[in-house]
N, C-alpha and C. Protein backbone atom coordinates (compact mmCIF):
# COMPACT_ATOMS: atom_id res chain seq x y z
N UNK A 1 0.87 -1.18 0.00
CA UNK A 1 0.00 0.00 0.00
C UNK A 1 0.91 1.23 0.00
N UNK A 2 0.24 1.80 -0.89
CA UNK A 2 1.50 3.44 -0.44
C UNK A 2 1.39 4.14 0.57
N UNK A 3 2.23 5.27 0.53
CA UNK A 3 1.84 6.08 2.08
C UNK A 3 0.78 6.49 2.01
N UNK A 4 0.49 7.38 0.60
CA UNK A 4 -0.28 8.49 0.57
C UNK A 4 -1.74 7.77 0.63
N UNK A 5 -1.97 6.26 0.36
CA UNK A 5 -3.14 5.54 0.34
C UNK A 5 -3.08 5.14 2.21
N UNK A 6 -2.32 4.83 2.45
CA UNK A 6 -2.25 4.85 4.02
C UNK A 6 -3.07 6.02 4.45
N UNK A 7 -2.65 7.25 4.33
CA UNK A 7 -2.55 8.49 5.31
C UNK A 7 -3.81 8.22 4.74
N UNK A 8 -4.86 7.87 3.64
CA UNK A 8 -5.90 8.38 3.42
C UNK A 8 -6.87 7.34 4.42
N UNK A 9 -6.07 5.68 4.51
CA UNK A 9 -6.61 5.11 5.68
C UNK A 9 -6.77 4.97 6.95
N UNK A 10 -5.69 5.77 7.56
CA UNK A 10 -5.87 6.37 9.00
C UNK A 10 -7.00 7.76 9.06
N UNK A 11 -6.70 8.64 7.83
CA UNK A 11 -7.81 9.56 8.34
C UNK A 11 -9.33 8.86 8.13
N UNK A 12 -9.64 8.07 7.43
CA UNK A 12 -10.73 7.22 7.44
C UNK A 12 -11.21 7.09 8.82
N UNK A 13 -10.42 6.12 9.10
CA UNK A 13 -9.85 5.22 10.92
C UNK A 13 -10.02 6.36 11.65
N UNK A 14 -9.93 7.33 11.58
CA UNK A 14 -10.00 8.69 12.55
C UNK A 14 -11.44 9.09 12.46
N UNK A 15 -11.52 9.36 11.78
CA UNK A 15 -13.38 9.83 11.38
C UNK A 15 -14.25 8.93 11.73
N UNK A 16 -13.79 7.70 11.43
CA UNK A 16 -14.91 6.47 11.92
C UNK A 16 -14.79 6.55 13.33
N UNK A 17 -13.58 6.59 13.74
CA UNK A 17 -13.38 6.39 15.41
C UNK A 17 -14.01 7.46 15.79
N UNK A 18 -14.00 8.62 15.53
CA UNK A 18 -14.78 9.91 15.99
C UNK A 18 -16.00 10.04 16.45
N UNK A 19 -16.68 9.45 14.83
CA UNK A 19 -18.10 9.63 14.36
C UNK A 19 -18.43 8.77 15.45
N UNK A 20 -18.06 7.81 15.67
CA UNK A 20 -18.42 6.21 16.61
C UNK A 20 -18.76 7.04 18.23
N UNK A 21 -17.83 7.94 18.25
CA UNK A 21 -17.50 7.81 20.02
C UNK A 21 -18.19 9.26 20.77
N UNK A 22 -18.41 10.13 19.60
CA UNK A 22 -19.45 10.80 19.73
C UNK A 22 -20.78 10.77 19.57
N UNK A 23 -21.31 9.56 18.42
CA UNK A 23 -22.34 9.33 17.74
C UNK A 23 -23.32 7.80 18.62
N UNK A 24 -22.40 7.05 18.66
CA UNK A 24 -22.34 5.28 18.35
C UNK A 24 -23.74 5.08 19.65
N UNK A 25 -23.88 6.50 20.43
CA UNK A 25 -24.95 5.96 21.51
C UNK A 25 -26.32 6.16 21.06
N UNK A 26 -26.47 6.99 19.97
CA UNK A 26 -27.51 7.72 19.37
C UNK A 26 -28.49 6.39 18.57
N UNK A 27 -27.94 5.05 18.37
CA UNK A 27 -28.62 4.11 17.91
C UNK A 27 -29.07 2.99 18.88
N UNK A 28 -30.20 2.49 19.20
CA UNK A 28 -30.23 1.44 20.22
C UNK A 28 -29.06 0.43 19.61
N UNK A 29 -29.58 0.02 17.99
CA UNK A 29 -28.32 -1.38 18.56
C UNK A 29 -27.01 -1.32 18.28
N UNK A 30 -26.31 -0.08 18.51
CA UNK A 30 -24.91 0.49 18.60
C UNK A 30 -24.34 0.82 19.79
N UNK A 31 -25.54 1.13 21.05
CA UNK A 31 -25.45 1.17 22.53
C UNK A 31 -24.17 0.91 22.93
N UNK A 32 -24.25 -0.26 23.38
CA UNK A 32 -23.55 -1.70 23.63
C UNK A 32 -22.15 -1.24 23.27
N UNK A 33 -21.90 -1.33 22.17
CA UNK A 33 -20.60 -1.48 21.33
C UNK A 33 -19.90 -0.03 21.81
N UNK A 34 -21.10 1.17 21.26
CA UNK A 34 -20.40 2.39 21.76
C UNK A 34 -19.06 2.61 23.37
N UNK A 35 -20.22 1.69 23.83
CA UNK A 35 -19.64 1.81 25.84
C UNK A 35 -18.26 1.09 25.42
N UNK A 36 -18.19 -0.11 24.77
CA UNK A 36 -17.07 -0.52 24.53
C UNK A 36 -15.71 0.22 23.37
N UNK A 37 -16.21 1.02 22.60
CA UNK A 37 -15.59 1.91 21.88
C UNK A 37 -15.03 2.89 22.83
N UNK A 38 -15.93 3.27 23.70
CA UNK A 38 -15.35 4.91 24.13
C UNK A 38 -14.47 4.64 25.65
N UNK A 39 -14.75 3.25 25.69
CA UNK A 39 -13.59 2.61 26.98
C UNK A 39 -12.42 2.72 26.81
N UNK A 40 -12.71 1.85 25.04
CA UNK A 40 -11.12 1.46 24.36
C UNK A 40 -10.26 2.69 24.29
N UNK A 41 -11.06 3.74 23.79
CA UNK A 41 -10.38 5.15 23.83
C UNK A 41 -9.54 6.23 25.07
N UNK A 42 -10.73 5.93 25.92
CA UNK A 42 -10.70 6.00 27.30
C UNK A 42 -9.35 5.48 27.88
N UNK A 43 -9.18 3.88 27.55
CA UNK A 43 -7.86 3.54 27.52
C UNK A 43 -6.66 3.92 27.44
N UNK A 44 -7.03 4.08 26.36
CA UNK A 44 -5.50 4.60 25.57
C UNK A 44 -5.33 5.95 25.40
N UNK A 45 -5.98 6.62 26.34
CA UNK A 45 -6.02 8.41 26.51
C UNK A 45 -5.15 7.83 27.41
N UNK A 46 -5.71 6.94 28.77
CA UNK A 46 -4.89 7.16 30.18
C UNK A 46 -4.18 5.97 30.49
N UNK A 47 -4.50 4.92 30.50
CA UNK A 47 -3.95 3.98 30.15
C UNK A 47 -2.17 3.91 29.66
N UNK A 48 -2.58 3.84 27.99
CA UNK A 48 -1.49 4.07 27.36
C UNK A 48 -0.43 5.28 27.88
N UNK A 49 -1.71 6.39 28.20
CA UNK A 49 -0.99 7.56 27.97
C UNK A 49 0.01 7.72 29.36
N UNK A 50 0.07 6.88 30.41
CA UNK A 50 0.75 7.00 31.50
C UNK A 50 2.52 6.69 30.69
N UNK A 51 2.21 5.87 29.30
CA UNK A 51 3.80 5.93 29.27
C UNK A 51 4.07 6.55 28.10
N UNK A 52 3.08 7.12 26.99
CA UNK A 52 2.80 7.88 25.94
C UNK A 52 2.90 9.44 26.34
N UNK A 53 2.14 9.60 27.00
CA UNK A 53 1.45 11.10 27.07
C UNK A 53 0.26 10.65 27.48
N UNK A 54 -0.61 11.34 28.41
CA UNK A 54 -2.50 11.65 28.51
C UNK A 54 -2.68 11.73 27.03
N UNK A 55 -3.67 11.15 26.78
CA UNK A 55 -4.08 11.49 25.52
C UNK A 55 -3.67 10.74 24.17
N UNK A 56 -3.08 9.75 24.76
CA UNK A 56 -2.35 9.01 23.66
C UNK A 56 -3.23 8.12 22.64
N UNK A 57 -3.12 8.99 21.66
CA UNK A 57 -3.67 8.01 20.23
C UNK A 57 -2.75 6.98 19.62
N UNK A 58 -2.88 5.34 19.42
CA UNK A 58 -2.21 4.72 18.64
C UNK A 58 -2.28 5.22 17.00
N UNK A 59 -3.56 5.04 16.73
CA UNK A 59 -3.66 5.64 15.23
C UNK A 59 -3.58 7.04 14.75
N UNK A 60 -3.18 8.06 15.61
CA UNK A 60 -2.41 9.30 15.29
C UNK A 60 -1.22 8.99 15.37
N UNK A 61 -0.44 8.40 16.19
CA UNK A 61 1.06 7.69 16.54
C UNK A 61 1.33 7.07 15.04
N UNK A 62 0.65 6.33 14.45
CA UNK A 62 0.89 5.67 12.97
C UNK A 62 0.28 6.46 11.86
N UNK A 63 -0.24 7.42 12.06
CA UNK A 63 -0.80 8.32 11.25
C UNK A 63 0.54 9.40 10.60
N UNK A 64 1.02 10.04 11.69
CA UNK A 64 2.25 10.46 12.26
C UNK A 64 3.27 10.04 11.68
N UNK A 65 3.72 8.70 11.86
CA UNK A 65 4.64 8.22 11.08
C UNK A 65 4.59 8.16 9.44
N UNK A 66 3.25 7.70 9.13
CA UNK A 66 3.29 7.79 7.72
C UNK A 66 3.15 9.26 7.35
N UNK A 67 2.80 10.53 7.71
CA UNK A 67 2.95 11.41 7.06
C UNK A 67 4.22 12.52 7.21
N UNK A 68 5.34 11.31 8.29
CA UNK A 68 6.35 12.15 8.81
C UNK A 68 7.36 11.41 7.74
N UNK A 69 7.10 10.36 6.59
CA UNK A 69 7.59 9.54 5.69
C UNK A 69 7.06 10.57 4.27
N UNK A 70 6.51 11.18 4.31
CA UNK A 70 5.42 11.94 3.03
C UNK A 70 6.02 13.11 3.15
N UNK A 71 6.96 13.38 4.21
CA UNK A 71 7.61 14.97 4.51
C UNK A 71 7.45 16.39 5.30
N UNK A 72 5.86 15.51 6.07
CA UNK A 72 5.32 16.62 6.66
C UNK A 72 6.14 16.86 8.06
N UNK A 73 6.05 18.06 8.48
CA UNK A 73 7.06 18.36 10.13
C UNK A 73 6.01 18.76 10.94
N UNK A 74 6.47 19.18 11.90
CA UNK A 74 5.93 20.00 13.04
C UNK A 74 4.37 19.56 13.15
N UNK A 75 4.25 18.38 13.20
CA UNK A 75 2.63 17.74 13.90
C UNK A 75 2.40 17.99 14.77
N UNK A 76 1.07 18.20 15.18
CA UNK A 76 0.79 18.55 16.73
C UNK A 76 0.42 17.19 17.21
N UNK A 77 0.16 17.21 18.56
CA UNK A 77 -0.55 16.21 19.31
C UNK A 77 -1.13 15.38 19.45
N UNK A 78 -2.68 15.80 18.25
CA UNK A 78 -3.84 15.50 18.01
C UNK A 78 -4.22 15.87 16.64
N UNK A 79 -4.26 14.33 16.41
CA UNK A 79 -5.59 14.65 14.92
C UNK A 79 -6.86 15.63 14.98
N UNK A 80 -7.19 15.98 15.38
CA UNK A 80 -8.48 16.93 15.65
C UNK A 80 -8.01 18.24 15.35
N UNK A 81 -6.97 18.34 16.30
CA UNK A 81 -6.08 19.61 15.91
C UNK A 81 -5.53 19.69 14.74
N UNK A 82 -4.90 18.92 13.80
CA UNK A 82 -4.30 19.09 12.83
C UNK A 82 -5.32 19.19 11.43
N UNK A 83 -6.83 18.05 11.82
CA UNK A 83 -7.48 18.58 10.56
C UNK A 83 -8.60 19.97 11.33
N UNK A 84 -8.91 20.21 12.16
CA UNK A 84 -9.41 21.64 12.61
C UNK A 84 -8.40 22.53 11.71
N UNK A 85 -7.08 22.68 12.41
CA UNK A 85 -6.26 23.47 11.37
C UNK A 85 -6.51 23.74 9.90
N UNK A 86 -5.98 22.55 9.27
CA UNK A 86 -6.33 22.37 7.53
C UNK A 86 -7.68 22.89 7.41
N UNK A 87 -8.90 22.67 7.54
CA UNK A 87 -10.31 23.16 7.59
C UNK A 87 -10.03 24.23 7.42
N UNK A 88 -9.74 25.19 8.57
CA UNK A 88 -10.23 26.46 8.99
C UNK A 88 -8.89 27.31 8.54
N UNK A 89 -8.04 26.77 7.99
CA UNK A 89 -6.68 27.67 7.59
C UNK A 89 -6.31 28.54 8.36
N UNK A 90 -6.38 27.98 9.83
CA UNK A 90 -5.58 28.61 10.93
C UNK A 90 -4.96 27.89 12.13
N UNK A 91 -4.68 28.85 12.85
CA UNK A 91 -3.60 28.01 13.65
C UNK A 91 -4.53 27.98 15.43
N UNK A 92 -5.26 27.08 15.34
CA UNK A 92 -6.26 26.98 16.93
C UNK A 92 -5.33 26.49 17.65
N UNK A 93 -5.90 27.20 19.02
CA UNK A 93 -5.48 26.97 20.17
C UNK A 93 -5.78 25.72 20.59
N UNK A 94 -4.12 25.11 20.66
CA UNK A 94 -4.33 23.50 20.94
C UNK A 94 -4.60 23.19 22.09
N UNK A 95 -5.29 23.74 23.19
CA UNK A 95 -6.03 24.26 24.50
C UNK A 95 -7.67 23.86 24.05
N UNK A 96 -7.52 24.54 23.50
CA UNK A 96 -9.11 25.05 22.99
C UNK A 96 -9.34 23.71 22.12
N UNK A 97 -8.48 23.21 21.49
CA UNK A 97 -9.12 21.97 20.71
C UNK A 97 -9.49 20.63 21.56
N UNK A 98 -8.43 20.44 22.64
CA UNK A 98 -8.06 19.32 23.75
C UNK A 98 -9.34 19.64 24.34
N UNK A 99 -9.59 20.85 25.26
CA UNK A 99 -10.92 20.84 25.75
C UNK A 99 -12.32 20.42 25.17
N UNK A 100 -12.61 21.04 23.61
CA UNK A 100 -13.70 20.83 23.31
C UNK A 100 -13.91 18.99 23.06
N UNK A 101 -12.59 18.63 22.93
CA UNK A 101 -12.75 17.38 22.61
C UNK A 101 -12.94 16.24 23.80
N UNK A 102 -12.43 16.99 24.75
CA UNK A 102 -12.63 16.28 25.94
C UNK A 102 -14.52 15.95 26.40
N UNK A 103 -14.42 17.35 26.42
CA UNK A 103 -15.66 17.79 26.56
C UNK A 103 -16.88 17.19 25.84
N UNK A 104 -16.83 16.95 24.45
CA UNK A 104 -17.75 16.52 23.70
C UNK A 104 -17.60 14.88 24.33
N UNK A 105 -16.18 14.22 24.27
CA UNK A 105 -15.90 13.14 24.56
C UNK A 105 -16.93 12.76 25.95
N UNK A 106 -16.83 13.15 26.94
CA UNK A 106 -17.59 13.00 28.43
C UNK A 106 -18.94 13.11 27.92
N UNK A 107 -19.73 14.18 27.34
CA UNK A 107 -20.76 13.78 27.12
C UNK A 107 -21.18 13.18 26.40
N UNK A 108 -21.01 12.64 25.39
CA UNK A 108 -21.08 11.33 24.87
C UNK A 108 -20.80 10.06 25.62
N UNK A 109 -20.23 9.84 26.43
CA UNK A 109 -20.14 8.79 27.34
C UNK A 109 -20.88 9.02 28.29
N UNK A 110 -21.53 10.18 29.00
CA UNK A 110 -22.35 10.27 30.06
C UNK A 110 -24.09 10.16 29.46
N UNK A 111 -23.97 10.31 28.10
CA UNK A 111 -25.83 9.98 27.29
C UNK A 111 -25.34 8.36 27.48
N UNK A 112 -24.31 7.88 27.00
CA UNK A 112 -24.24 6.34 26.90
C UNK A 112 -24.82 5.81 27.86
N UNK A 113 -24.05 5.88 29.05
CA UNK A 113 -24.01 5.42 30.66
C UNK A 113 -25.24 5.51 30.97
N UNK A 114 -26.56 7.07 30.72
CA UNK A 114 -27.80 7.21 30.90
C UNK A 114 -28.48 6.15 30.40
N UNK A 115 -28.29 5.88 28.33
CA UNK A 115 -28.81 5.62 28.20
C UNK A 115 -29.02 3.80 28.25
N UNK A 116 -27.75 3.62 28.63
CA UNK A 116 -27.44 2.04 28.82
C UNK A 116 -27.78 1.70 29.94
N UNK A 117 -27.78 1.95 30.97
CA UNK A 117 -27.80 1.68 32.56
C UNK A 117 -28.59 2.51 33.30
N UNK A 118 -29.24 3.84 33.00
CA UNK A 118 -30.01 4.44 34.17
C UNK A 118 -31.53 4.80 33.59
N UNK A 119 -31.33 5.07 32.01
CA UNK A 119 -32.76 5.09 31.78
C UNK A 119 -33.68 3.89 31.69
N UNK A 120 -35.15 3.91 32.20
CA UNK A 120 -35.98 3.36 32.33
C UNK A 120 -36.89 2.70 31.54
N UNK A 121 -36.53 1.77 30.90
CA UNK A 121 -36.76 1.24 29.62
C UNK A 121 -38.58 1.15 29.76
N UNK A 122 -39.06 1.38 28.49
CA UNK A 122 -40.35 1.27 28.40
C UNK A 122 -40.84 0.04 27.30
N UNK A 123 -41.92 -0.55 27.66
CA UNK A 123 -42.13 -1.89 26.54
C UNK A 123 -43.30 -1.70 26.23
């Protein structure tokens, strides 16, 4: 596979993982899976990130590599941050990106948690 077909399969892998971990609770029979998606992530934010960094993405980590093979420099942190950047043809506060993402992240896991375990199912 080439790089440039790579880099186009991690940003795939990024968007799906996204769409999933913000989205994945919004379907009854995606529930389930979501809680287990946004764990895995959950994971490897703190988890991993105790010997990575907080926040540690594997598939930005290999994302990274293949586009640090394609010539690109000075990557930030976070995929979010880097296509926010490209989008908006500026340079956001990588503060401001970490938070909103956090942020969106928790509530999406706190509708999950509601809607998996505390709401009151009706038949």
């Amino acid at each position: 596979m080439s790089l440039i077909a790579l880099d186009y399969f991690y940003t795939l892998i990024h968007l799906l993982i996204i769409g999933f971990n913000l989205f994945g609770w919004a379907f009854p029979a995606t529930r389930r899976l979501h809680l287990y998606g946004v764990a895995l992530t959950l994971g490897c934010w703190l988890i991993l990130g105790i010997w990575y960094g907080i926040g540690y993405c594997p598939v930005t980590d290999w994302q990274w590599q293949v586009k640090e093979q394609l010539g690109e420099q000075n990557l930030p942190g976070s995929f979010v941050k880097y296509y926010a950047d490209r989008l908006t043809g500026s340079d956001i506060n990588p503060d401001l990106i970490d938070g909103l993402t956090l942020g969106l992240f928790l509530i999406s896991i706190a509708i999950s948690v509601y809607l998996n375990f505390l709401r009151k199912k009706t038949s």
